[in-house]
Protein backbone atom coordinates (compact mmCIF):
# COMPACT_ATOMS: atom_id res chain seq x y z
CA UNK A 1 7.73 14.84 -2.16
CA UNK A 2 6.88 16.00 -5.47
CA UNK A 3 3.85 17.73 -7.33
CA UNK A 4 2.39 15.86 -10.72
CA UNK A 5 -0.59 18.79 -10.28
CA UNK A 6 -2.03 21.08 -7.76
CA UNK A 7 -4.00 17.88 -6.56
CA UNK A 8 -2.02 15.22 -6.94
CA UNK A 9 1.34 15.14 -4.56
CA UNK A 10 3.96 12.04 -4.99
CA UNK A 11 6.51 10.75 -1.90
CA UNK A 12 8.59 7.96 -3.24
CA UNK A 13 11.66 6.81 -0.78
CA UNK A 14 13.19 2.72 -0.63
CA UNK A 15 10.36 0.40 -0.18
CA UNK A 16 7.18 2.63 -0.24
CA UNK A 17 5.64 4.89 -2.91
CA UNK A 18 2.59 7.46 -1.41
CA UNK A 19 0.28 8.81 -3.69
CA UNK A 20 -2.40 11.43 -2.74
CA UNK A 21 -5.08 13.03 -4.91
CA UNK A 22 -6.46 16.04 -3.26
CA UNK A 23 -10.28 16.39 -3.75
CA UNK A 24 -10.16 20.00 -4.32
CA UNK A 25 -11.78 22.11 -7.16
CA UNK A 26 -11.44 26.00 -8.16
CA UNK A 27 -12.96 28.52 -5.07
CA UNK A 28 -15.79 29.23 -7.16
CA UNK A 29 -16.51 26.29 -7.65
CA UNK A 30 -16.91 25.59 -3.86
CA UNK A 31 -18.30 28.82 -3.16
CA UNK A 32 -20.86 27.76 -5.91
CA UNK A 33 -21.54 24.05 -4.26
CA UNK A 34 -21.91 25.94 -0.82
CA UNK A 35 -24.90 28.19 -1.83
CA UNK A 36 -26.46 25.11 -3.69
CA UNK A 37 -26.11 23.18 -0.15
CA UNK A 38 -27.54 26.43 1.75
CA UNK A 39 -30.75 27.00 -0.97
CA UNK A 40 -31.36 23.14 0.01
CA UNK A 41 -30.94 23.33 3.32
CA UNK A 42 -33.67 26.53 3.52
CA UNK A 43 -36.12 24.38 1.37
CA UNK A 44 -36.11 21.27 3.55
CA UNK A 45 -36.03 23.84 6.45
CA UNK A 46 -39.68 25.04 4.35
CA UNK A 47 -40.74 21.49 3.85
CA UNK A 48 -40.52 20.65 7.72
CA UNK A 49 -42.24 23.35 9.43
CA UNK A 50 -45.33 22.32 6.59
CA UNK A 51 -45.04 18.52 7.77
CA UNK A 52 -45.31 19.35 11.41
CA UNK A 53 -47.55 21.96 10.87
CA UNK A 54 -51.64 21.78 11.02
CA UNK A 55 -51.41 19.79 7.12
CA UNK A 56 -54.03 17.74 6.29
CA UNK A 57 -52.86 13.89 6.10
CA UNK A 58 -53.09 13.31 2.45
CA UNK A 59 -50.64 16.29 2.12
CA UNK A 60 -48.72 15.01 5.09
CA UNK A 61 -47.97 11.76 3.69
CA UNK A 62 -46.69 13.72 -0.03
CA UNK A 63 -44.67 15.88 2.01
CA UNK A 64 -42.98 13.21 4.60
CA UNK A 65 -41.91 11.74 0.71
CA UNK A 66 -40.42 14.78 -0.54
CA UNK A 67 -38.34 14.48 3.02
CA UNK A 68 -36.73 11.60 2.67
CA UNK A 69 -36.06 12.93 -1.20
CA UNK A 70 -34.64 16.38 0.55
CA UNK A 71 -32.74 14.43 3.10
CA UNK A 72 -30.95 11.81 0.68
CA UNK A 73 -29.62 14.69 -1.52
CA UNK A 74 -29.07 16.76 1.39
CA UNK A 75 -26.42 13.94 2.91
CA UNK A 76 -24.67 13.93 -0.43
CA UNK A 77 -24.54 17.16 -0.94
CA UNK A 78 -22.79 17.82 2.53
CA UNK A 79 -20.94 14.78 1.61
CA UNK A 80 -19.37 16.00 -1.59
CA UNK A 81 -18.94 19.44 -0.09
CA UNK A 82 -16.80 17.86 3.00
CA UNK A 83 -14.84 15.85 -0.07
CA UNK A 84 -13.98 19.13 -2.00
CA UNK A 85 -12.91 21.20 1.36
CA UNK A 86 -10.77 18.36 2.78
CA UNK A 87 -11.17 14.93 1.40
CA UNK A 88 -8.71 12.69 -0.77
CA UNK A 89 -7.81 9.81 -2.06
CA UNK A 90 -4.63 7.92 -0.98
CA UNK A 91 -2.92 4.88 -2.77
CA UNK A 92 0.04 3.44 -0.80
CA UNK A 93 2.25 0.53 -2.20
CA UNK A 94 4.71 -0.63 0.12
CA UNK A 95 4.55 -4.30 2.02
CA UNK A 96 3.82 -6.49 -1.01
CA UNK A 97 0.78 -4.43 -1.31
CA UNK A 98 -1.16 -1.72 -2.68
CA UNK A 99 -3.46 -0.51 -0.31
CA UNK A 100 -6.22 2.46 -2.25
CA UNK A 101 -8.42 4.80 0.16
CA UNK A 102 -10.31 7.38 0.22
CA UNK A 103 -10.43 9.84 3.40
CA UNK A 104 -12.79 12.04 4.34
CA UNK A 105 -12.57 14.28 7.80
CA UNK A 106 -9.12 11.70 8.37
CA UNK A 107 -11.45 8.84 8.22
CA UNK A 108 -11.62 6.32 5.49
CA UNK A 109 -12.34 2.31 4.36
CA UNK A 110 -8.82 1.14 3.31
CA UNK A 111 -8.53 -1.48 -0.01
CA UNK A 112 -5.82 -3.56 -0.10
CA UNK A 113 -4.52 -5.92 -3.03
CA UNK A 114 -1.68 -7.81 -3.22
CA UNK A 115 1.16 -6.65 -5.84
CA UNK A 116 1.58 -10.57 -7.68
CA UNK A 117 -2.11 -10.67 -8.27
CA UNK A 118 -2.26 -7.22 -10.15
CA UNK A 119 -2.91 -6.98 -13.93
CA UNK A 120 -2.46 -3.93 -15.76
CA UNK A 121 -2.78 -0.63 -14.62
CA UNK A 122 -4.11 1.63 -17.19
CA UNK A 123 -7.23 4.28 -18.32
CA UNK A 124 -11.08 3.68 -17.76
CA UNK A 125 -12.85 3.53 -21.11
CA UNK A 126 -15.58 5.95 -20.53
CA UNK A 127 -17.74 6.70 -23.77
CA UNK A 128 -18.28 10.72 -24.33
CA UNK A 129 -21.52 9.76 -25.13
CA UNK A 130 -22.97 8.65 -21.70
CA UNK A 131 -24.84 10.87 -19.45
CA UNK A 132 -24.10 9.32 -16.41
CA UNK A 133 -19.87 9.51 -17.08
CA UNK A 134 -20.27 13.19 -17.84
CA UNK A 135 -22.33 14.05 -15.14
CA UNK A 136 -20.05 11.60 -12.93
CA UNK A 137 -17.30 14.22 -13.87
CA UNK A 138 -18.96 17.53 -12.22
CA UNK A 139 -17.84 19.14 -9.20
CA UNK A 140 -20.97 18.86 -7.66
CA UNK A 141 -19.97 14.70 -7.87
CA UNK A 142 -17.31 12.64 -6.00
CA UNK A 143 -17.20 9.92 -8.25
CA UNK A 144 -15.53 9.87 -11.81
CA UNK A 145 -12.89 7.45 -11.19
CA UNK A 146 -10.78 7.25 -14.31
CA UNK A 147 -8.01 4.63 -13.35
CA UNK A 148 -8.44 0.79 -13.14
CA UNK A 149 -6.29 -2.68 -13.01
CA UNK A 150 -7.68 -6.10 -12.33
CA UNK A 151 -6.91 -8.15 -9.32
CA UNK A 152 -9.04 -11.69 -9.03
CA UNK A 153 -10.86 -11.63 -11.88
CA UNK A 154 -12.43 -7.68 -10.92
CA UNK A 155 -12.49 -4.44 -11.70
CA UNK A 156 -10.65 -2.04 -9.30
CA UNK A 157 -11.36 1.78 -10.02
CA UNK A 158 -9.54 4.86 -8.72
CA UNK A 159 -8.81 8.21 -9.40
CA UNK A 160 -11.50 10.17 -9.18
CA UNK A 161 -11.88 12.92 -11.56
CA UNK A 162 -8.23 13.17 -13.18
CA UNK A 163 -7.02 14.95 -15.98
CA UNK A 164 -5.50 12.96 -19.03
CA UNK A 165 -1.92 14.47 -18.53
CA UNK A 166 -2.24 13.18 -14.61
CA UNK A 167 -3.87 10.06 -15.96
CA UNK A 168 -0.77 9.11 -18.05
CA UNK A 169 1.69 10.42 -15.22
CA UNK A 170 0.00 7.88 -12.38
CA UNK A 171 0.10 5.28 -14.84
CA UNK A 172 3.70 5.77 -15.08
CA UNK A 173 4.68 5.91 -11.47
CA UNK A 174 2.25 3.17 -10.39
CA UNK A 175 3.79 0.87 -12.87
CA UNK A 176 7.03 1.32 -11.95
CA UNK A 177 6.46 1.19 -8.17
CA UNK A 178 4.64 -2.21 -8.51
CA UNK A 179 7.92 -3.53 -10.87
CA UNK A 180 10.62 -2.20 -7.93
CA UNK A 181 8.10 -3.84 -5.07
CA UNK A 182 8.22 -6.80 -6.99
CA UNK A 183 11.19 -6.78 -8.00
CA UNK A 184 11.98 -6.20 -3.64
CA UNK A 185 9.90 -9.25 -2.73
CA UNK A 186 12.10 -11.53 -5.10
CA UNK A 187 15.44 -10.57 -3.37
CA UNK A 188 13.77 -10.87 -0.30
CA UNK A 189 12.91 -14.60 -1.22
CA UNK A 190 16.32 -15.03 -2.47
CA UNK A 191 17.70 -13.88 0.41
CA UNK A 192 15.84 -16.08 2.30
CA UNK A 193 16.20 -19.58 0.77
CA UNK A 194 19.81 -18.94 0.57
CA UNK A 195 20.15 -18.46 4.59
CA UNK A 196 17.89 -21.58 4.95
């Protein structure tokens, strides 16, 4: 196993290439996301004893609003924390496939794609300019995915939140991984109509 960064960790060995891309930011950082969590948490804590207190009902209704608000960013919040503290993202070729996850607390929905039907790995165009791609870029987000390839006419995206030195490194060892899997699958076939 090698290390392309302090978050991203490469095993390659015959037949299978693992990829993992730690979710983890700078302590402060964390330490940082934690209070934000902890202020929210104490404000929703505010917001409940006023809904079930003696409120009259056209403040009742505003405030059972701003819960549901509170409790949608709350979820994310704790979400993205969870992500930072122990979640990543795994990509696995081996099989004739390339199978992209991401885990969080060991659990995780598993994409797989099949190596023939793969078109070019390479960078997300993101423009500087949008609001939405920088702020999809904080710590404070999970998202920011900055690799893609096509598979049946769609858009694939992973690699969420990379640097453009790891960007260019991924690139390199997913392309070659897919070329020696492919490459495996024709000898296989070979192999195969030979014995028949």
């Amino acid at each position: 196993m090698r290390q392309i960064s302090d978050r991203i960790s490469v095993d390659e060995k015959p037949g299978r290439t693992s990829i993992v891309i730690f979710g983890k930011v700078a302590r402060w950082k964390e330490s940082l996301l934690l209070f934000w969590i902890l202020a929210w948490s104490f404000s929703g804590t505010v917001f409940l004893y006023y809904f079930f207190a003696d409120t009259p009902q056209k403040y009742s209704v505003l405030l059972f609003i701003l819960l549901v608000f509170w409790a949608f960013f709350e979820i994310r919040a704790l979400k993205v924390f969870f992500w930072r503290r122990s979640g990543f993202e795994h990509i696995v070729i081996s099989d004739e496939r390339i199978i992209i996850s991401n885990k969080l607390l060991g659990r995780g929905k598993e994409r797989k794609f099949n190596v023939d039907e793969i078109e070019g790995i390479s960078e997300r165009k993101v423009s500087n300019k949008n609001f939405f791609a920088f702020l999809d870029q904080s710590f404070w987000m999970s998202g920011g995915e900055q690799l893609h390839f096509r598979t049946n006419k769609r858009d694939v995206i992973f690699g969420k939140q990379i640097n453009q030195k790891e960007q260019q490194s991924l690139i390199l060892i997913l392309k070659g991984s897919i070329k020696k899997e492919k490459s495996r699958m024709r000898k296989v076939i070979r192999k195969e109509s030979k014995s028949e």
